[in-house]
N, C-alpha and C. Protein backbone atom coordinates (compact mmCIF):
# COMPACT_ATOMS: atom_id res chain seq x y z
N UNK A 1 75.80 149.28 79.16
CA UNK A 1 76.14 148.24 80.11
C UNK A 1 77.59 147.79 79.87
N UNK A 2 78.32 147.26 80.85
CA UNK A 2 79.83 147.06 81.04
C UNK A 2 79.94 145.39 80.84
N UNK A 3 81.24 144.86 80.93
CA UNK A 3 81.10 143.52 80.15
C UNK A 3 80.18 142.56 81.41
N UNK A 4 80.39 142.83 82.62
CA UNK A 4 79.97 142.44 83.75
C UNK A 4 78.70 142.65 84.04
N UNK A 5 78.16 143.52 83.59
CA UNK A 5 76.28 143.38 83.37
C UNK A 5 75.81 142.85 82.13
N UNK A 6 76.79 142.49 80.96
CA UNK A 6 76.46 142.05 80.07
C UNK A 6 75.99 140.20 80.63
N UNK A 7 77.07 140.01 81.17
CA UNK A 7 77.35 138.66 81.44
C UNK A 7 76.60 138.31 82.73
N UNK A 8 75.55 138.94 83.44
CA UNK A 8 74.83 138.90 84.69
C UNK A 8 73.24 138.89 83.81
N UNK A 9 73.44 139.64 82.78
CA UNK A 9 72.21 139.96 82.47
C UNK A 9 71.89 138.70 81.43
N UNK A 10 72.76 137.85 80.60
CA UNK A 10 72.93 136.81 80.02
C UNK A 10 72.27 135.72 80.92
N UNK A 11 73.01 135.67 82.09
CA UNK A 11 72.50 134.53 82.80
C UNK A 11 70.76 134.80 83.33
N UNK A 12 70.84 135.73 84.13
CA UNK A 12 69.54 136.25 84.31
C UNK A 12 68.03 135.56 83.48
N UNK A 13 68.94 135.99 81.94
CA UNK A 13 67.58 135.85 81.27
C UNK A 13 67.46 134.07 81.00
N UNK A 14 68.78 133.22 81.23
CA UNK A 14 68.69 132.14 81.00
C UNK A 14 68.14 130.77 81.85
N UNK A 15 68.50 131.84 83.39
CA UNK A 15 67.87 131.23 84.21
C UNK A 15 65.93 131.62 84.52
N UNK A 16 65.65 132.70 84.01
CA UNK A 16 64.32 133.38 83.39
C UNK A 16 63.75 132.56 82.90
N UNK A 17 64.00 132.13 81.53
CA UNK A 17 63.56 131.12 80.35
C UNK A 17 63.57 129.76 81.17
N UNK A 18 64.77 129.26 81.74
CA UNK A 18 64.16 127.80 82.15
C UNK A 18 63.35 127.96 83.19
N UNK A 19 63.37 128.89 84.40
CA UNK A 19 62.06 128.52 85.39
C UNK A 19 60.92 128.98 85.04
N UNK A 20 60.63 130.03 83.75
CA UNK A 20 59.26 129.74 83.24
C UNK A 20 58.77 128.90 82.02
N UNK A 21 60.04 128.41 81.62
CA UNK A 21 59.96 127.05 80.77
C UNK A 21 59.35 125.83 81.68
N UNK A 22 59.59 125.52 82.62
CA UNK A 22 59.15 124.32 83.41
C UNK A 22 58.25 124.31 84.33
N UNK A 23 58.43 125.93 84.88
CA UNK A 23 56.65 126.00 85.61
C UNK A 23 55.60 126.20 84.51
N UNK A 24 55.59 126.93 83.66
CA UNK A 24 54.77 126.75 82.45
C UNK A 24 54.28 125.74 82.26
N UNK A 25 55.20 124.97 81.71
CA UNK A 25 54.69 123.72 81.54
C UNK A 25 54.32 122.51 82.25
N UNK A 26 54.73 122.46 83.74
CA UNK A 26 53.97 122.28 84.70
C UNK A 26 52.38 122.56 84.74
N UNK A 27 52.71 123.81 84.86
CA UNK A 27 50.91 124.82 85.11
C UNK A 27 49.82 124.32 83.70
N UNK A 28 50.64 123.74 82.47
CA UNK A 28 50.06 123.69 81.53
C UNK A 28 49.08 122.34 81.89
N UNK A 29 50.27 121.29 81.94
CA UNK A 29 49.83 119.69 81.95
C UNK A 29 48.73 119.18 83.25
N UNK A 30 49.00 120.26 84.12
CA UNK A 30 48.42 119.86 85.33
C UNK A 30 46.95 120.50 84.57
N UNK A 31 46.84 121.44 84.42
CA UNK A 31 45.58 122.11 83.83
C UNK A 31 45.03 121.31 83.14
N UNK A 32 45.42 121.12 82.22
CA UNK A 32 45.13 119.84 81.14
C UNK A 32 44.64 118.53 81.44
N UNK A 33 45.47 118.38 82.45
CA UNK A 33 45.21 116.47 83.02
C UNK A 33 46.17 115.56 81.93
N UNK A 34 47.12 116.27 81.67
CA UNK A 34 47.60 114.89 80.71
C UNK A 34 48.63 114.01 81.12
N UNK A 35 48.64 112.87 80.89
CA UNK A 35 48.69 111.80 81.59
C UNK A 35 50.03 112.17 81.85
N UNK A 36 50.15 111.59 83.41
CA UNK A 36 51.34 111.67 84.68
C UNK A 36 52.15 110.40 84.08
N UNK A 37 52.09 109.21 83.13
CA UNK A 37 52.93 108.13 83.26
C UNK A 37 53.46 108.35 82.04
N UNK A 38 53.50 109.33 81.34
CA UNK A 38 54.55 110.15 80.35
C UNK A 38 55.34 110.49 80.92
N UNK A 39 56.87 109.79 80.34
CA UNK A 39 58.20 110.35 81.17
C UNK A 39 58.51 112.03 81.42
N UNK A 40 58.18 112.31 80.48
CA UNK A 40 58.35 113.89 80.35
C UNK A 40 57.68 114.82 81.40
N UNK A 41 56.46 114.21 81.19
CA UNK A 41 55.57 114.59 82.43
C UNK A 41 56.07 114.57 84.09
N UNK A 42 56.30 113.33 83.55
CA UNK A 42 56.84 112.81 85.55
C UNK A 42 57.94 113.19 85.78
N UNK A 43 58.70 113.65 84.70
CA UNK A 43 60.39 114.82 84.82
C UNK A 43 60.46 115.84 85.57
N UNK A 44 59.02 116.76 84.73
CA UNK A 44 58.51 117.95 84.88
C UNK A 44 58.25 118.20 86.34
N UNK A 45 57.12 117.30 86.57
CA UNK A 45 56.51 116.90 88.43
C UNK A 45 57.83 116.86 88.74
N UNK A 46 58.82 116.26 89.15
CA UNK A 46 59.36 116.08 89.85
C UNK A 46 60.86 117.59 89.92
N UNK A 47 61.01 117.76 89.06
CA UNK A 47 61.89 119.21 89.22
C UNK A 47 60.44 120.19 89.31
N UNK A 48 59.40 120.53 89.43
CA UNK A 48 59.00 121.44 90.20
C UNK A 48 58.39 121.30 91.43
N UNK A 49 57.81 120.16 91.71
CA UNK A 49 57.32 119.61 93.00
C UNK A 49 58.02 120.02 94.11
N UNK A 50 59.63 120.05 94.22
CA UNK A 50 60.15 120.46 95.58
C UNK A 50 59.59 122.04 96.12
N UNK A 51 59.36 122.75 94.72
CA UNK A 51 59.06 124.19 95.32
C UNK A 51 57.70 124.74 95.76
N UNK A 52 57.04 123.65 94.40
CA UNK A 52 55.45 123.77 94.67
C UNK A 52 54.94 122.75 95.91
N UNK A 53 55.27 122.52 96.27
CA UNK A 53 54.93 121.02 97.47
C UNK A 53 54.90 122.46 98.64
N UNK A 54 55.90 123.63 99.14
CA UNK A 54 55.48 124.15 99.98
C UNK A 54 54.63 125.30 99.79
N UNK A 55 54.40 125.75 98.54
CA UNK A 55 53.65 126.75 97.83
C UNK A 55 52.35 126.39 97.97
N UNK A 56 52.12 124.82 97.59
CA UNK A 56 50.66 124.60 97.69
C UNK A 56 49.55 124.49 99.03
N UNK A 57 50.59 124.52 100.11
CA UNK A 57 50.25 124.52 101.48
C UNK A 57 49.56 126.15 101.63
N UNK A 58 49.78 127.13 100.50
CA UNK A 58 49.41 128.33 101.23
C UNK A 58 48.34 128.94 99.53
N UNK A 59 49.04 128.32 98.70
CA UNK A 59 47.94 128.69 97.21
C UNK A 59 47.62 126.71 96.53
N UNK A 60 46.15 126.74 97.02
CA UNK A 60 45.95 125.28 96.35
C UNK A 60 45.36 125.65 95.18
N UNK A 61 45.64 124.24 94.31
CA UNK A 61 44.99 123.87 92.54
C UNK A 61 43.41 124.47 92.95
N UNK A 62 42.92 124.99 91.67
CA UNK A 62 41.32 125.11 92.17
C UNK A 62 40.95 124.97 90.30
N UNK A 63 40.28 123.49 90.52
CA UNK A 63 39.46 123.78 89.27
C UNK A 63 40.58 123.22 88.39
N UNK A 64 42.06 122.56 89.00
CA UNK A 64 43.06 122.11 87.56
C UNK A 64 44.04 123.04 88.25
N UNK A 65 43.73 124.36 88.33
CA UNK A 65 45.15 125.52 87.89
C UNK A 65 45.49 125.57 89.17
N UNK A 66 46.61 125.15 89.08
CA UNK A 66 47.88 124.76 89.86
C UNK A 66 48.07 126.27 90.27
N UNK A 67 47.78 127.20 91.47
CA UNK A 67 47.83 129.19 91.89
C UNK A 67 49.24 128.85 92.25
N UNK A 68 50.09 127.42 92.85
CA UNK A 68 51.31 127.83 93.27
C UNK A 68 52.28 128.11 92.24
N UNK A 69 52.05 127.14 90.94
CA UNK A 69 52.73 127.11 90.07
C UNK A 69 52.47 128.88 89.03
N UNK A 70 51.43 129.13 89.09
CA UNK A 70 51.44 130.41 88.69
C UNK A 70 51.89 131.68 89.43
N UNK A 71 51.93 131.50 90.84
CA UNK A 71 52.18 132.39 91.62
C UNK A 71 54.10 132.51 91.29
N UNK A 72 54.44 131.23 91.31
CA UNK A 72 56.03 130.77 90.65
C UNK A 72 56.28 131.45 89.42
N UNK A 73 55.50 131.65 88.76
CA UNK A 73 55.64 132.09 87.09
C UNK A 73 55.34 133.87 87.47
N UNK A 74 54.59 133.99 88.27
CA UNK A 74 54.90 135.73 88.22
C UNK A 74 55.75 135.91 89.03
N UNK A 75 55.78 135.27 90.02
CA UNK A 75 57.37 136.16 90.91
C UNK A 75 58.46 136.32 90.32
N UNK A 76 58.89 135.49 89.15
CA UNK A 76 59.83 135.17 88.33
C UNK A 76 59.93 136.20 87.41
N UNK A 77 58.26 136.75 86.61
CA UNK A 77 58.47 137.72 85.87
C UNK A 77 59.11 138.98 86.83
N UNK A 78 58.49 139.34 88.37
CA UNK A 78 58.97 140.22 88.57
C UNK A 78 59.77 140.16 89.15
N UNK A 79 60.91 139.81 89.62
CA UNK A 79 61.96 139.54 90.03
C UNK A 79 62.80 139.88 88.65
N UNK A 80 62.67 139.22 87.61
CA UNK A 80 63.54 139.07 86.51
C UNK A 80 63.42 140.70 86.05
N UNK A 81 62.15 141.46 86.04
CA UNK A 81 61.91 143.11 85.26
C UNK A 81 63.22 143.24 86.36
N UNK A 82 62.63 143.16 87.96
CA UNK A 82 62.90 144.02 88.60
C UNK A 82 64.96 144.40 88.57
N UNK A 83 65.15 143.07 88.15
CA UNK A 83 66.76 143.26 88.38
C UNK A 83 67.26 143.44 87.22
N UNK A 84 66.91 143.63 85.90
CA UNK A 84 66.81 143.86 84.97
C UNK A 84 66.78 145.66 84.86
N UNK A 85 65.90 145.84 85.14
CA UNK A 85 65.94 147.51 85.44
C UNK A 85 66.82 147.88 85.88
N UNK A 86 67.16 147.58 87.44
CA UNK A 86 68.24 148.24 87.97
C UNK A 86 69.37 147.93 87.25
N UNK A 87 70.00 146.70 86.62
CA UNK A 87 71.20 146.63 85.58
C UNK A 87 71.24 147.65 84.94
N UNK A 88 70.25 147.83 84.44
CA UNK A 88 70.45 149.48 83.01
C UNK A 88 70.00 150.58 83.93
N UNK A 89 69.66 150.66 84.96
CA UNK A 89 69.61 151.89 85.79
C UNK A 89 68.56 152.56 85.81
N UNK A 90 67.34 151.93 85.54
CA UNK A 90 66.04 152.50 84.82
C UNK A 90 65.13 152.03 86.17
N UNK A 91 64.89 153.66 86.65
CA UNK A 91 63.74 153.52 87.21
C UNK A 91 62.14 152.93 86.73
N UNK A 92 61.33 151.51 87.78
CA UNK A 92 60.32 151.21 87.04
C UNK A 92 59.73 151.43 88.67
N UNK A 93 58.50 151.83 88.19
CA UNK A 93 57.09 151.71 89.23
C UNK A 93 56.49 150.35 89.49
N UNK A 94 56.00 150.11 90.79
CA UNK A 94 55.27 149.05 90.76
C UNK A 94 54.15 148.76 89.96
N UNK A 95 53.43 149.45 89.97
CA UNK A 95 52.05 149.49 88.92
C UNK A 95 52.88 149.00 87.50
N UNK A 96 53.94 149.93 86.83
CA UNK A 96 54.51 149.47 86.03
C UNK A 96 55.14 148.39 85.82
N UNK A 97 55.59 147.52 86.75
CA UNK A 97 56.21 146.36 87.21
C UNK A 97 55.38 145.08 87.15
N UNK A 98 54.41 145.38 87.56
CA UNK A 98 53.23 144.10 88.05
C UNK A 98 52.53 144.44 86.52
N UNK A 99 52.83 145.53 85.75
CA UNK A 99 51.90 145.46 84.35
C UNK A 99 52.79 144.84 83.46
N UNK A 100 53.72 145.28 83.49
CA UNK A 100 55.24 144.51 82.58
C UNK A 100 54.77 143.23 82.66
N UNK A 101 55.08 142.54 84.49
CA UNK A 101 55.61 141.24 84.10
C UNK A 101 54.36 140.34 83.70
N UNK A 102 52.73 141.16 83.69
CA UNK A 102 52.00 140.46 83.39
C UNK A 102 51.69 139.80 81.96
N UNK A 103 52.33 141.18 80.84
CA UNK A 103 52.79 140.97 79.53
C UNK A 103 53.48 140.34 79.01
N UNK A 104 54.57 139.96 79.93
CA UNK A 104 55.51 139.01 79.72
C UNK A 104 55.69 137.92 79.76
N UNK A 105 54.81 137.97 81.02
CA UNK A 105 54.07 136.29 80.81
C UNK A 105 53.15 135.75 79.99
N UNK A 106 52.08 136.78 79.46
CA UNK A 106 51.42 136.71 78.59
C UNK A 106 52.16 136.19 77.12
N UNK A 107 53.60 137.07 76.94
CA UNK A 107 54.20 136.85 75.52
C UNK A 107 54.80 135.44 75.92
N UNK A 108 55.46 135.30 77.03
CA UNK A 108 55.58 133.11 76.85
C UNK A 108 54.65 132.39 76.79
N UNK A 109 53.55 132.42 77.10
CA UNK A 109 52.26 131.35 77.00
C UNK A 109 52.12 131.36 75.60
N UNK A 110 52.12 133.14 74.70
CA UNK A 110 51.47 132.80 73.53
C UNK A 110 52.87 132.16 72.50
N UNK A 111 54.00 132.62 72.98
CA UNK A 111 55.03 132.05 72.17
C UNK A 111 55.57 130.33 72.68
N UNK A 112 55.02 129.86 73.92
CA UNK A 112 55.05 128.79 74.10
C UNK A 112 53.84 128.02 73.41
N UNK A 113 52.62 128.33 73.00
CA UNK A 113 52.02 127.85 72.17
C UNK A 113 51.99 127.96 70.79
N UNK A 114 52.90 129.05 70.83
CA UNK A 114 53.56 128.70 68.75
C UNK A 114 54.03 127.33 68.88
N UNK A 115 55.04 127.73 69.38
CA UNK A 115 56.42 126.53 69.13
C UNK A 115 55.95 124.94 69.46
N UNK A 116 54.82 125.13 70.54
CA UNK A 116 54.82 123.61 70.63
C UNK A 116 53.61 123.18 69.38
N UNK A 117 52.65 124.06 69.21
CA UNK A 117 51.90 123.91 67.68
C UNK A 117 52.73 123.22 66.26
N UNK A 118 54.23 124.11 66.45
CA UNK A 118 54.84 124.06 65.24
C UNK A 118 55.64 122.09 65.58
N UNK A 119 56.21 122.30 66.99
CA UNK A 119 56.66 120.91 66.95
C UNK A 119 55.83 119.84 67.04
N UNK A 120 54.52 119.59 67.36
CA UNK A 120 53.19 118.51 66.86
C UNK A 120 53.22 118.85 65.83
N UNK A 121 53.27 119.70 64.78
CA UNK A 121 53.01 119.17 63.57
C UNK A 121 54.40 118.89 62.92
N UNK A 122 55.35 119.32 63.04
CA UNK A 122 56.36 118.31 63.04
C UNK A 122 56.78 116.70 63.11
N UNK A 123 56.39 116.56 64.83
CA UNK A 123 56.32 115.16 65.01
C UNK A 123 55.46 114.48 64.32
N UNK A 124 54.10 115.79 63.73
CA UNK A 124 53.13 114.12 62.96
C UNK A 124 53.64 113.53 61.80
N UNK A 125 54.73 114.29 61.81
CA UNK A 125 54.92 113.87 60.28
C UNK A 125 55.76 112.19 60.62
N UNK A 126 56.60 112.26 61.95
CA UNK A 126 57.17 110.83 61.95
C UNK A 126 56.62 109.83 61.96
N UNK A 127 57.36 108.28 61.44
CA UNK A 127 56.34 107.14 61.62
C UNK A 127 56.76 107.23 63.11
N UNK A 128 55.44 106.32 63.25
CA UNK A 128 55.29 106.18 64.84
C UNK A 128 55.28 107.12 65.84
N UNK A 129 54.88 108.19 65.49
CA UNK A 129 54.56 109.73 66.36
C UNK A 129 54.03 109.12 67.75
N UNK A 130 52.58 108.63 67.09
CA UNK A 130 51.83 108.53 68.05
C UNK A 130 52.51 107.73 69.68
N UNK A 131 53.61 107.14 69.64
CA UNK A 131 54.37 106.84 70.75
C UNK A 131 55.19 107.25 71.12
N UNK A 132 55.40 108.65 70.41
CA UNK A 132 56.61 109.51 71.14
C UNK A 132 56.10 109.87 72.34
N UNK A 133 57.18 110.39 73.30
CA UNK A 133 56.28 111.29 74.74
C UNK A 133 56.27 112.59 75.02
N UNK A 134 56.91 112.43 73.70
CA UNK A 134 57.26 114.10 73.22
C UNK A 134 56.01 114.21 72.66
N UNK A 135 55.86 113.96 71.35
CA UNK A 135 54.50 113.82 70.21
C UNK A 135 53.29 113.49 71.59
N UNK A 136 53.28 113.01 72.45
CA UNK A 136 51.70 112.67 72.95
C UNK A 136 51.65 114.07 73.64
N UNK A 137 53.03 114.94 74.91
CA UNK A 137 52.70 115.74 75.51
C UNK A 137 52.19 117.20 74.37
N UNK A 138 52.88 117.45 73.19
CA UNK A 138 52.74 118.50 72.13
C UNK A 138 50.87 117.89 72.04
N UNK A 139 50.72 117.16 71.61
CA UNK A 139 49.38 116.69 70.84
C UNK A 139 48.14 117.11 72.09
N UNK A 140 48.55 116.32 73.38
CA UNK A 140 47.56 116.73 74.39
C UNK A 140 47.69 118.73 74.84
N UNK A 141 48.70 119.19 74.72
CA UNK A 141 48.94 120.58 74.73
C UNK A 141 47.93 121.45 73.86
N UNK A 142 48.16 121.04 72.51
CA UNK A 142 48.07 121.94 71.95
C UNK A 142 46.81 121.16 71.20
N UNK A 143 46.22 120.22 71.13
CA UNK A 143 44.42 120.12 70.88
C UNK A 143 43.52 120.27 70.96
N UNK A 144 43.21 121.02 72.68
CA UNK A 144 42.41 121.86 72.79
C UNK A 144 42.49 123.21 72.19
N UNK A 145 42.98 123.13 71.45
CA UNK A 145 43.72 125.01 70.99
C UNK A 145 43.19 124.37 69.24
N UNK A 146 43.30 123.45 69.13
CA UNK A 146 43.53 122.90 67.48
C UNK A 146 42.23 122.35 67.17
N UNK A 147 41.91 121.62 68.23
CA UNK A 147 40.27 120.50 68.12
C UNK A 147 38.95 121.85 67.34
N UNK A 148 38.83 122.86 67.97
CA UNK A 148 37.69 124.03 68.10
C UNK A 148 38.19 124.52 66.11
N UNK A 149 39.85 124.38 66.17
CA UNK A 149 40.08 125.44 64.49
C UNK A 149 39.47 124.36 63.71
N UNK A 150 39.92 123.03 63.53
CA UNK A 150 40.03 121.70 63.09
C UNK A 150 38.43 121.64 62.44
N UNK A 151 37.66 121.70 63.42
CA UNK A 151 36.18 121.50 63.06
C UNK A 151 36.04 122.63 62.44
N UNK A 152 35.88 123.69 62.10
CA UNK A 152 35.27 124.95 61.40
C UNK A 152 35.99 124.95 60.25
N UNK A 153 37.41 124.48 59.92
CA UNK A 153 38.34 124.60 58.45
C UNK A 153 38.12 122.83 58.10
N UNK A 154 37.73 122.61 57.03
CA UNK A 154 37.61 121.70 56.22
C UNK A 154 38.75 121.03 55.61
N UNK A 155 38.85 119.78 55.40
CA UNK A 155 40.45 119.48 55.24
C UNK A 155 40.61 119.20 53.85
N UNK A 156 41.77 119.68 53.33
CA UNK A 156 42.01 120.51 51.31
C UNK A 156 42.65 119.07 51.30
N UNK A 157 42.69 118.41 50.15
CA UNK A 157 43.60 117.02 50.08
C UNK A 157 43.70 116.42 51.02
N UNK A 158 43.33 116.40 52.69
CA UNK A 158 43.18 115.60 52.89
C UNK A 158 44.48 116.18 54.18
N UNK A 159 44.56 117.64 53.81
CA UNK A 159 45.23 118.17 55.00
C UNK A 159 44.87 119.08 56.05
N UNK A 160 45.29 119.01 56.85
CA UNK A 160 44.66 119.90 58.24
C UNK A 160 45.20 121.14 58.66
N UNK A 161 44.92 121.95 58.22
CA UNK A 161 45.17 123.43 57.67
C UNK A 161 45.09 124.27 59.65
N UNK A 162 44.41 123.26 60.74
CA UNK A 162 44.56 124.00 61.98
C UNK A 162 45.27 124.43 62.65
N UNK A 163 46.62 123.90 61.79
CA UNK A 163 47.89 124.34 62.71
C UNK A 163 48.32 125.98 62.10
N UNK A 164 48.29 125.79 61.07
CA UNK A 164 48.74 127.18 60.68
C UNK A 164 47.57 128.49 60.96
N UNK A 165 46.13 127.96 61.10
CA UNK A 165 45.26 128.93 61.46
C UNK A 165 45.45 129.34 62.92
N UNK A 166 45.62 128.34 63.66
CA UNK A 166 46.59 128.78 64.92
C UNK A 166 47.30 129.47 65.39
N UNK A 167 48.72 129.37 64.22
CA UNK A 167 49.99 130.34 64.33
C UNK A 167 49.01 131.54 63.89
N UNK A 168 48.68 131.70 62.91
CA UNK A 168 48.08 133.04 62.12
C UNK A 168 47.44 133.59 63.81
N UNK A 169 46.46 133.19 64.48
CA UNK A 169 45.79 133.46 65.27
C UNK A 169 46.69 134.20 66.70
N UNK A 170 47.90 133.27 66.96
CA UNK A 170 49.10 133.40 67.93
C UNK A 170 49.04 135.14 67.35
N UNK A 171 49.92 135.20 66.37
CA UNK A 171 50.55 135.79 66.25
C UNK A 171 49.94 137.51 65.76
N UNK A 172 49.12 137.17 65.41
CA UNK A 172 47.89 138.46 65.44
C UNK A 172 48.03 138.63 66.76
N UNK A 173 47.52 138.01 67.93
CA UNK A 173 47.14 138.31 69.29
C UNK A 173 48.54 139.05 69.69
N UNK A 174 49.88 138.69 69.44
CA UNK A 174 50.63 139.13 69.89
C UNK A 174 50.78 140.61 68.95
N UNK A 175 50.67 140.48 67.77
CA UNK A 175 50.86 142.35 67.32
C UNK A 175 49.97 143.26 68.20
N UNK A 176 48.63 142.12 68.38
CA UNK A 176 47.77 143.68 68.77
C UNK A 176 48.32 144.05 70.21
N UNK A 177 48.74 142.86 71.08
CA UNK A 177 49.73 143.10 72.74
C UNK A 177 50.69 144.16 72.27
N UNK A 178 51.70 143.41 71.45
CA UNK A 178 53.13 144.05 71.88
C UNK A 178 53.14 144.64 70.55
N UNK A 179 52.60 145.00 69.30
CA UNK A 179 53.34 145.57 68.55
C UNK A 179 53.73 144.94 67.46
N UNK A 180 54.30 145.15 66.37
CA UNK A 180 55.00 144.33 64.99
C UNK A 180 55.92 143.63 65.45
């Protein structure tokens, strides 16, 4: 690649990462139900709402899961393979395309649930966590994922060993997907 696909393909992936950084996490909280009068929350709603407000007119929530906001998160994967390929000149198939970007989305959900695992247990460590809106959205995220380890591992001194059985768990799932 030439300095000019270097620098197309830079942005690409940056504008990649934030619109499935924020529909993600959109698609997450709405799923979830966690509370809308968290600033962070009502940030979120409101930078994706302009796109999903006409999306949902044609894919509605069913059951929590927001189909516009996911339908947003795969067009993105394939859009992003698709121009991505042609930069390096690499013929991809559709079948191959729609299997890619399904993996790919797959590898942000599970690497978006490392990181926010790793930052709740971070934040618990601050005084006064419990009123961050950071610390409440990480905590409501990632407890249904933690509540199920939490009960089956027993706590050693008096510590809660679910976060790291978690990562261990993440990150297995991802060798056996993608590999070492």
């Amino acid at each position: 690649m030439d300095h000019a696909n270097n620098a197309f393909d830079f942005l690409l992936n940056i504008v990649h990462w934030f619109v499935t950084f924020i529909f993600l996490l959109r698609l997450i909280l709405q799923f979830l139900a966690v509370n809308m009068s968290n600033p962070i929350s009502q940030a979120i709603f409101n930078l994706t709402q302009p796109v999903l407000a006409l999306l949902q007119l044609i894919f509605p929530t069913i059951k929590g899961l927001n189909t516009a906001a996911l339908v947003v998160l795969f067009f993105t994967q394939l859009i992003t393979i698709f121009l991505q390929t042609k930069l390096i000149g690499m013929p991809i198939g559709n079948l191959q395309l729609l299997a890619t970007a399904i993996l790919v989305l797959s590898k942000y959900v599970l690497g978006f649930y490392f990181w926010t695992i790793i930052l709740s247990a971070i934040l618990s460590w601050l005084p006064n966590s419990a009123y961050n809106p950071l610390a409440q959205i990480a905590n409501s995220i990632t407890s249904p994922i933690l509540q199920p380890i939490a009960s089956r591992l027993p706590l050693i001194g008096g510590i809660d060993f679910s976060p790291i059985a978690a990562l261990i768990i993440i990150k297995f799932i991802e060798i056996l997907l993608f590999g070492g």
